[in-house]
N, C-alpha and C. Protein backbone atom coordinates (compact mmCIF):
# COMPACT_ATOMS: atom_id res chain seq x y z
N UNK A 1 96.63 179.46 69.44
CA UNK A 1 96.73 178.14 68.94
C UNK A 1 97.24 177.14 69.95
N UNK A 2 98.05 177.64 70.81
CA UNK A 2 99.07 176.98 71.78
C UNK A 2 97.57 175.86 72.53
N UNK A 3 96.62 177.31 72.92
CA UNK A 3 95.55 176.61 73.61
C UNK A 3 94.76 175.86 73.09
N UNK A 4 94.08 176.03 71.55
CA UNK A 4 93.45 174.66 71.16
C UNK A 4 94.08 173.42 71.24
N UNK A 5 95.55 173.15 71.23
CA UNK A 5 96.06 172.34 71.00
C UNK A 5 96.20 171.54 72.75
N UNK A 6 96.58 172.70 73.30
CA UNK A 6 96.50 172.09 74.51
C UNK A 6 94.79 171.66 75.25
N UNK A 7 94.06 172.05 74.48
CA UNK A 7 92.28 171.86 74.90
C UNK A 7 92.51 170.41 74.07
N UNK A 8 93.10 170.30 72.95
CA UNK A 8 92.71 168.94 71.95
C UNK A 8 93.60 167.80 73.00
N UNK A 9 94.62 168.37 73.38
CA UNK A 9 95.28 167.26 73.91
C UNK A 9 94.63 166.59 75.50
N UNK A 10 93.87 167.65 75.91
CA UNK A 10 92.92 167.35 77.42
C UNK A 10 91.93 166.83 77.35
N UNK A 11 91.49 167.22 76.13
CA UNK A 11 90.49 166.22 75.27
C UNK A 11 90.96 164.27 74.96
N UNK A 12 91.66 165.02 74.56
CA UNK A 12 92.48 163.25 73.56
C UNK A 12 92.65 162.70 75.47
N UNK A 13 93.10 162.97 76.58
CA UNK A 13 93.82 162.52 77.28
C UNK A 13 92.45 162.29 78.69
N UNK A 14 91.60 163.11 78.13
CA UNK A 14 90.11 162.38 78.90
C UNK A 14 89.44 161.65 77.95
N UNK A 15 89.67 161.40 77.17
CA UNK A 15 88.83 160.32 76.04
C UNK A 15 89.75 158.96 76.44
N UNK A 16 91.24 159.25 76.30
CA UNK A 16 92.21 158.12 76.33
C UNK A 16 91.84 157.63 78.19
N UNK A 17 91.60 158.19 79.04
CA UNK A 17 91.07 157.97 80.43
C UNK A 17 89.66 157.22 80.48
N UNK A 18 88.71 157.91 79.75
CA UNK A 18 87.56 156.83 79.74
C UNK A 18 87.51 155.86 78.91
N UNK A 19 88.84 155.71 77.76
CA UNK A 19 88.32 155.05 77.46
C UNK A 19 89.37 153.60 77.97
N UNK A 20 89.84 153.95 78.71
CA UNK A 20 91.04 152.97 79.78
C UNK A 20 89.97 152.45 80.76
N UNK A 21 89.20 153.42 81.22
CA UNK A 21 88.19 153.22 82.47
C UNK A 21 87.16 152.28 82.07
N UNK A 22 86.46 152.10 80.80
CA UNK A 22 85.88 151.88 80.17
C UNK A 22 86.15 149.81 80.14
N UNK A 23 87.57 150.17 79.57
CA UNK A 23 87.99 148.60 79.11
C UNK A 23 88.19 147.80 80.43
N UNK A 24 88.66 148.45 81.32
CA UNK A 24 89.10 148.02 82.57
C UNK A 24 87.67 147.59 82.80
N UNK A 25 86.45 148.43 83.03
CA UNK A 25 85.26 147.96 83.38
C UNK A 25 84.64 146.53 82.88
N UNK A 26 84.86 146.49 81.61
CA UNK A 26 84.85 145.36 80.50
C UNK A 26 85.54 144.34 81.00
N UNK A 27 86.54 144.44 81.25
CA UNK A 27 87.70 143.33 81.55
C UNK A 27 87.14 142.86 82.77
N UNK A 28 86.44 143.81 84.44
CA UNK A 28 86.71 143.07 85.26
C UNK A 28 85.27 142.53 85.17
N UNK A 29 83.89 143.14 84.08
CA UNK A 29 82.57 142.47 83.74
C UNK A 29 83.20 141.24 83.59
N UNK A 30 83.74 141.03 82.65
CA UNK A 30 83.84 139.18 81.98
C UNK A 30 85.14 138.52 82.80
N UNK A 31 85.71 139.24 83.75
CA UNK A 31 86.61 138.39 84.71
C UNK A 31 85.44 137.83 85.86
N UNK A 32 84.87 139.13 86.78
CA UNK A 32 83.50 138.36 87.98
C UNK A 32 82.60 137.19 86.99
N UNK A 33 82.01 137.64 85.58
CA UNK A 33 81.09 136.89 85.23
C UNK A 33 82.28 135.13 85.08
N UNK A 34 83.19 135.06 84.26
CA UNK A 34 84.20 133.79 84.63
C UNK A 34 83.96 133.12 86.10
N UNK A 35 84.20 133.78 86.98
CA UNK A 35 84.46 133.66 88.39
C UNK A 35 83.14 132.78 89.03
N UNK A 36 82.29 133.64 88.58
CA UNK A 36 81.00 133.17 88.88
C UNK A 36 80.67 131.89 88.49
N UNK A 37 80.70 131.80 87.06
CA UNK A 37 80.47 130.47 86.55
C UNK A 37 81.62 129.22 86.84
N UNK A 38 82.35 129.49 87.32
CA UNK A 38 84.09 128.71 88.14
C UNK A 38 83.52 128.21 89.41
N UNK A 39 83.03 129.21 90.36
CA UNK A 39 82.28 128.85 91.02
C UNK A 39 80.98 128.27 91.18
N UNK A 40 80.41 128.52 90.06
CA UNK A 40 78.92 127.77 90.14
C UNK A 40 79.34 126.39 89.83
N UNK A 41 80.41 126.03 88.97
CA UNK A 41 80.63 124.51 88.26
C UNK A 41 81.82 123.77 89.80
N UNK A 42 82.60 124.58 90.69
CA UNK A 42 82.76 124.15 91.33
C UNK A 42 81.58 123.89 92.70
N UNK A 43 80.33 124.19 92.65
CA UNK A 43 79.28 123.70 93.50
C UNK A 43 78.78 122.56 92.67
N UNK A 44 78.82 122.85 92.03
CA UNK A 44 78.15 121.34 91.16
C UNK A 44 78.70 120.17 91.24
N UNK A 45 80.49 120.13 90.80
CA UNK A 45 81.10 119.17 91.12
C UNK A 45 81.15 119.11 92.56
N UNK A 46 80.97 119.61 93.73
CA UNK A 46 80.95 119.41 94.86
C UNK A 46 79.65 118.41 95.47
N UNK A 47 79.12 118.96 94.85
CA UNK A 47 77.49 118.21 95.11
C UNK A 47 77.89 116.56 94.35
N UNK A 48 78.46 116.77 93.14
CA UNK A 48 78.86 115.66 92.49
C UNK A 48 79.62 114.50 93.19
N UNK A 49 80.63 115.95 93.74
CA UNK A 49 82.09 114.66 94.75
C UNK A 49 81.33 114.14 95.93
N UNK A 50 80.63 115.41 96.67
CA UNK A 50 80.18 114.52 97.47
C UNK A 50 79.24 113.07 97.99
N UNK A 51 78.33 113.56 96.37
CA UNK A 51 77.75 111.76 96.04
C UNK A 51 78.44 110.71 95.76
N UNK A 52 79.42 111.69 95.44
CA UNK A 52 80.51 110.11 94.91
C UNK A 52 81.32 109.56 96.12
N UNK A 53 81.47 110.48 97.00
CA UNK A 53 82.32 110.17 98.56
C UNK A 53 81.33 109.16 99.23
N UNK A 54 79.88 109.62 99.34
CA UNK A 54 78.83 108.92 99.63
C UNK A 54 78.56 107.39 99.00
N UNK A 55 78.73 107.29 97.85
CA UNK A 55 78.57 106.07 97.11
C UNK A 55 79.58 105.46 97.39
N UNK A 56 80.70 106.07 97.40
CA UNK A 56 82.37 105.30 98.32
C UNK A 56 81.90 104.16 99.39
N UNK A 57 81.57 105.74 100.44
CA UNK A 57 80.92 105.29 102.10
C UNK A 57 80.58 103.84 101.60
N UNK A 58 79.30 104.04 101.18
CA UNK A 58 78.45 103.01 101.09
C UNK A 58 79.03 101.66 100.81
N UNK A 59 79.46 101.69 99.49
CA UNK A 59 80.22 100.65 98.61
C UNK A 59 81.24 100.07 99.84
N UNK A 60 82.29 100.70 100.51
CA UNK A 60 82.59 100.32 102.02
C UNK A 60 82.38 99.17 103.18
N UNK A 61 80.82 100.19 103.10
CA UNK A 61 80.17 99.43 104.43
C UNK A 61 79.95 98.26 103.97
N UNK A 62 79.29 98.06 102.92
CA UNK A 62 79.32 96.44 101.98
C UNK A 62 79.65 95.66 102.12
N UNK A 63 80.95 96.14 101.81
CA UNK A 63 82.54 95.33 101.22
C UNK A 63 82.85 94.76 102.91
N UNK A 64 82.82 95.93 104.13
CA UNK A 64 83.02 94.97 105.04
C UNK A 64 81.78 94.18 105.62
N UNK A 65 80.49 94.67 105.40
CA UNK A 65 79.41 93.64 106.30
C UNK A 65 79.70 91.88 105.04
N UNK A 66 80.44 92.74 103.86
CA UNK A 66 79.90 91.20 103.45
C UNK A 66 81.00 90.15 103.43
N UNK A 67 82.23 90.95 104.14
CA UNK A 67 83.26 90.14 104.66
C UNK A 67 83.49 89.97 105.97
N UNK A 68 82.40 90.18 106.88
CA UNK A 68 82.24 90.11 108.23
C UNK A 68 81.24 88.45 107.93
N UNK A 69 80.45 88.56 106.63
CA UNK A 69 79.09 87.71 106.77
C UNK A 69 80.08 86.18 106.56
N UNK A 70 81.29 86.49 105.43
CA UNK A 70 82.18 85.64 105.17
C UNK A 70 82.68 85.13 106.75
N UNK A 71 82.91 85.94 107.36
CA UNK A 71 83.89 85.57 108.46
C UNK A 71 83.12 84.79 109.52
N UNK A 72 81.52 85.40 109.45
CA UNK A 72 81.48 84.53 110.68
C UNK A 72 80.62 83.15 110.17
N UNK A 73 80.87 82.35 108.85
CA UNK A 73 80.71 81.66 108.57
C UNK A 73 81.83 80.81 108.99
N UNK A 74 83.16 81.16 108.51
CA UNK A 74 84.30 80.51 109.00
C UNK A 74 84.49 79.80 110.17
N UNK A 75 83.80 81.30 110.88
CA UNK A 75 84.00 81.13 112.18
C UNK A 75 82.90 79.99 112.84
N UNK A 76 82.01 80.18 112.28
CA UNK A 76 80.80 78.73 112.49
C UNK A 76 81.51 77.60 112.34
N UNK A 77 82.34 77.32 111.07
CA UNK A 77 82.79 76.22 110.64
C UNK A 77 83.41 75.48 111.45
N UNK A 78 84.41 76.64 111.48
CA UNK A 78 85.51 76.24 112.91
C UNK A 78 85.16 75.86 114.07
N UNK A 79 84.15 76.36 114.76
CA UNK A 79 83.63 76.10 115.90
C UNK A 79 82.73 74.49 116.45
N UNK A 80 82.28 74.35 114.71
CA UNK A 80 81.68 73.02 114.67
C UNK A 80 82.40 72.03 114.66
N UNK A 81 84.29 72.37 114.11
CA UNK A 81 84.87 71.26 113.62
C UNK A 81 85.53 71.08 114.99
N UNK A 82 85.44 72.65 116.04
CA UNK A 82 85.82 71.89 117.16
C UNK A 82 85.08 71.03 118.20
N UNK A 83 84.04 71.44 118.35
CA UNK A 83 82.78 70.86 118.75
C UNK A 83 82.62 69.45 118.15
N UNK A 84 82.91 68.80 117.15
CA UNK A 84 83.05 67.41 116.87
C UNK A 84 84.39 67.14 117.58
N UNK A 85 85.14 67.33 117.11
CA UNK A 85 86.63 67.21 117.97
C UNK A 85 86.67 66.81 119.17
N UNK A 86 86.15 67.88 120.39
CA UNK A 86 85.94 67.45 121.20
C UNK A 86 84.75 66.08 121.52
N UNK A 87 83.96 66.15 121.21
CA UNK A 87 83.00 65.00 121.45
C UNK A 87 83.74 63.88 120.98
N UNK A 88 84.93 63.89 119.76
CA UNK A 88 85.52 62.32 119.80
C UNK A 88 86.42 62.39 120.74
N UNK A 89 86.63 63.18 121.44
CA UNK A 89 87.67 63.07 122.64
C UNK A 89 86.90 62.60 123.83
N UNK A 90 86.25 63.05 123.74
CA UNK A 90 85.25 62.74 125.44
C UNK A 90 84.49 61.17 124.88
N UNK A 91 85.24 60.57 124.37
CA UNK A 91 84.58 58.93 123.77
C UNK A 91 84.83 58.32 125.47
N UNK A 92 84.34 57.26 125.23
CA UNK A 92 83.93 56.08 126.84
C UNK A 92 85.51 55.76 126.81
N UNK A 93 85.86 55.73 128.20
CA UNK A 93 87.31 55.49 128.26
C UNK A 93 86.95 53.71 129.11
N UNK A 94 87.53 52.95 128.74
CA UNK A 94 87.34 51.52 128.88
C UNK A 94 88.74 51.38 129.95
N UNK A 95 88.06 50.50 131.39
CA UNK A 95 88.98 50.22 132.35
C UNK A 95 89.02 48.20 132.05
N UNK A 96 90.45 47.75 131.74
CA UNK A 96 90.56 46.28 131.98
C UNK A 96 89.85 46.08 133.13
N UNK A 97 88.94 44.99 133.37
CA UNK A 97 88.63 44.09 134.55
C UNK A 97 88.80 42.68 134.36
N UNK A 98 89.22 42.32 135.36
CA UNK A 98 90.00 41.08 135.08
C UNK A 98 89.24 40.23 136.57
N UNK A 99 89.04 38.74 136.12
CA UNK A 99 88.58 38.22 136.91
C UNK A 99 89.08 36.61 137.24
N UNK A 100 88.56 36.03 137.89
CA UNK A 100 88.69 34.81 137.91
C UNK A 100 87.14 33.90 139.18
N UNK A 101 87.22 33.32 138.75
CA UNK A 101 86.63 32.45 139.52
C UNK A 101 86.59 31.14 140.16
N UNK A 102 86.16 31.05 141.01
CA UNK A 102 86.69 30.21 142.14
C UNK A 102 85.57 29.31 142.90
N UNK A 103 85.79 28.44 143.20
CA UNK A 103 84.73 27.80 144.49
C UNK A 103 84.11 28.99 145.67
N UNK A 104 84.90 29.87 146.11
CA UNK A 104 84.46 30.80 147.03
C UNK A 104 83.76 31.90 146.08
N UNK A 105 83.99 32.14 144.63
CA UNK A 105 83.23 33.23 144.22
C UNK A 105 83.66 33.60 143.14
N UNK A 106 82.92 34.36 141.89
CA UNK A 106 83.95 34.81 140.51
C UNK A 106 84.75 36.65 141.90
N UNK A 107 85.84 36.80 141.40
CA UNK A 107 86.27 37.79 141.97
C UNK A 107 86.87 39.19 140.71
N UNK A 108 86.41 39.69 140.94
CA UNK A 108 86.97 40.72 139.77
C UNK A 108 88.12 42.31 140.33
N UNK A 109 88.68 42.60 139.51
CA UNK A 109 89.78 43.13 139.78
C UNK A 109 89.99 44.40 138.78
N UNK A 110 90.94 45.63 138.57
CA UNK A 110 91.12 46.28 137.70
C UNK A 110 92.54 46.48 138.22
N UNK A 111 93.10 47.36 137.40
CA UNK A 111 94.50 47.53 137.14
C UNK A 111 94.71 48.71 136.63
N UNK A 112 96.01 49.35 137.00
CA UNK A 112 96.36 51.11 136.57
C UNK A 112 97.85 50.81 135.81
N UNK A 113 97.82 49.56 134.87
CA UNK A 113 98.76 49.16 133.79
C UNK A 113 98.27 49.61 132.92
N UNK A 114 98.60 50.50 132.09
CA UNK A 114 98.36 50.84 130.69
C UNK A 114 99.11 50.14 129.28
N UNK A 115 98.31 49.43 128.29
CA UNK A 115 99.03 49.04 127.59
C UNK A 115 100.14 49.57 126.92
N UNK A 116 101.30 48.85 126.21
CA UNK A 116 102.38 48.83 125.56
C UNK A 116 102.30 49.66 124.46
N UNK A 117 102.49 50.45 123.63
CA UNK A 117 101.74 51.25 122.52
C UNK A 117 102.43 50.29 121.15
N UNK A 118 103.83 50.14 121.46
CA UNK A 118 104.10 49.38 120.27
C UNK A 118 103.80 47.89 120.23
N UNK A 119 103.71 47.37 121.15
CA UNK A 119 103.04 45.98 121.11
C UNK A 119 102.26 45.43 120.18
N UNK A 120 101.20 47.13 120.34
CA UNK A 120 100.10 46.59 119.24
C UNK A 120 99.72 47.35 118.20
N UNK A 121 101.13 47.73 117.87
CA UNK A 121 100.93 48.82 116.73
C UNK A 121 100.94 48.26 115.43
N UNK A 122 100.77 46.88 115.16
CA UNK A 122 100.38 46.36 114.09
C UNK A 122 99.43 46.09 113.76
N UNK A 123 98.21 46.16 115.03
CA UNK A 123 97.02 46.37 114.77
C UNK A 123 96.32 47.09 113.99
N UNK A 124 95.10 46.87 113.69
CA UNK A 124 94.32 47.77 112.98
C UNK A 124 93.75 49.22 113.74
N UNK A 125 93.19 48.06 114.57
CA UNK A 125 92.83 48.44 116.15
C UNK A 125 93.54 48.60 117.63
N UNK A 126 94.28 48.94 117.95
CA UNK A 126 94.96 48.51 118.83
C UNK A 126 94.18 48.26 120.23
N UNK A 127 93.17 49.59 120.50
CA UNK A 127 91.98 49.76 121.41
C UNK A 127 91.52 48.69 121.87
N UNK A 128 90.59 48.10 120.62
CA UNK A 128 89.66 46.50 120.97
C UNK A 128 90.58 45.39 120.74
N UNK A 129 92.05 45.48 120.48
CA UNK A 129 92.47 44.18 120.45
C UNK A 129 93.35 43.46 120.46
N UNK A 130 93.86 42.67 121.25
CA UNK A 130 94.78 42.36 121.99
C UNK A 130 95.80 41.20 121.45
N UNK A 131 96.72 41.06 121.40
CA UNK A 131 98.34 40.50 120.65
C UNK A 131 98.52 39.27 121.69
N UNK A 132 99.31 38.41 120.99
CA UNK A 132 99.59 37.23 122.38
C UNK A 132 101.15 38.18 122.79
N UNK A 133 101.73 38.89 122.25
CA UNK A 133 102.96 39.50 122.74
C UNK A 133 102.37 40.19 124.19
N UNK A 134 103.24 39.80 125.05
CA UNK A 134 103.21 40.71 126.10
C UNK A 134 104.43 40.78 126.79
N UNK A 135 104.68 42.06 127.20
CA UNK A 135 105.42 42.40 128.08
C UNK A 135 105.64 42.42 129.41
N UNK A 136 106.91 42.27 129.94
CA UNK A 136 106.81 42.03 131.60
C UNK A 136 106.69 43.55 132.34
N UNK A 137 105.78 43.78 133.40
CA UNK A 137 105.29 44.71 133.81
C UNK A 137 105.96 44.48 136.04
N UNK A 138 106.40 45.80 136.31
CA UNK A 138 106.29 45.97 137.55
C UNK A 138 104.76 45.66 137.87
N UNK A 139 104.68 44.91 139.18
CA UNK A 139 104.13 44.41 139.56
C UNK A 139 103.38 45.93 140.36
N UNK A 140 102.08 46.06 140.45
CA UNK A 140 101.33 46.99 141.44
C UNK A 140 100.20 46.32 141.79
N UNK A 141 99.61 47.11 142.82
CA UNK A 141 99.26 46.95 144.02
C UNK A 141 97.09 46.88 143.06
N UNK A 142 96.53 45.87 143.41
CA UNK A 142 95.79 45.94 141.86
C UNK A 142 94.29 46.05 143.02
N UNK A 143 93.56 46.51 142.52
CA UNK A 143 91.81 46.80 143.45
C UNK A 143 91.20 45.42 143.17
N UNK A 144 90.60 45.09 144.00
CA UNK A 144 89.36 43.70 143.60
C UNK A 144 87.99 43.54 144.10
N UNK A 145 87.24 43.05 143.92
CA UNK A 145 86.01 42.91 144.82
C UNK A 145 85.38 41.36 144.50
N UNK A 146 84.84 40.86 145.66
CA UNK A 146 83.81 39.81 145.43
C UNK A 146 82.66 40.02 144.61
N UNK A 147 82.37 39.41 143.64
CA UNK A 147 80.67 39.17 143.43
C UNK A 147 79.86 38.41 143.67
């Protein structure tokens, strides 16, 4: 009897082995098959992210060509407002000539006196036009010619 019992128990204890071997098999079937599909959905979202990194890129390049397109409008602007600027600077610069005339000839003259600034700062104009106020000036050494 000793031995059936010990045959039942080698029995029970290779049944209890396959059937350990068995579940384990089971367990690591539907753990790889998980794995697999973990991985298949992480290629997908990859393919996904990377269109979306791509649509980023893009959206990007945009954002700066169409704040480059902004800029060099500015930059036009600016360039024009200096470009007028200068041209009212480079206006005709007007030299006094001063003359008189005479039995021997009209004689004309210029001068390196620059007007008074407040003199004629009640002007509208100060440029074209001239105040009976005047000021006393050092005397210099003045160019002339016959005509």
């Amino acid at each position: 009897m000793c031995q059936q019992v010990a045959i039942s128990n080698n029995d029970n204890n290779n049944n209890n082995k396959m059937k350990t071997s068995y579940s384990i098999k089971q367990v690591l079937k539907t753990f790889f098959k998980k794995q697999q599909k973990q991985q298949q959905q992480r290629r997908q979202n990859s393919l996904e992210s990377l269109e979306s990194v791509d649509n980023l890129r893009n959206a990007e390049v945009e954002e700066v060509y169409y704040a480059e397109i902004d800029e060099n409008a500015a930059n036009e602007k600016l360039a024009q407002l200096v470009q007028e600027q200068e041209l009212d600077s480079e206006e005709d610069i007007y030299v006094p000539v001063r003359f008189a005339r005479t039995e021997a000839g009209t004689f004309f003259w210029t001068t390196n006196l620059q007007p008074v600034a407040s003199v004629d700062a009640d002007l509208l104009q100060p440029a074209y036009c001239y105040s009976s106020q005047q000021h006393p000036f050092m005397q210099y050494q003045d160019r002339w010619a016959q005509a």
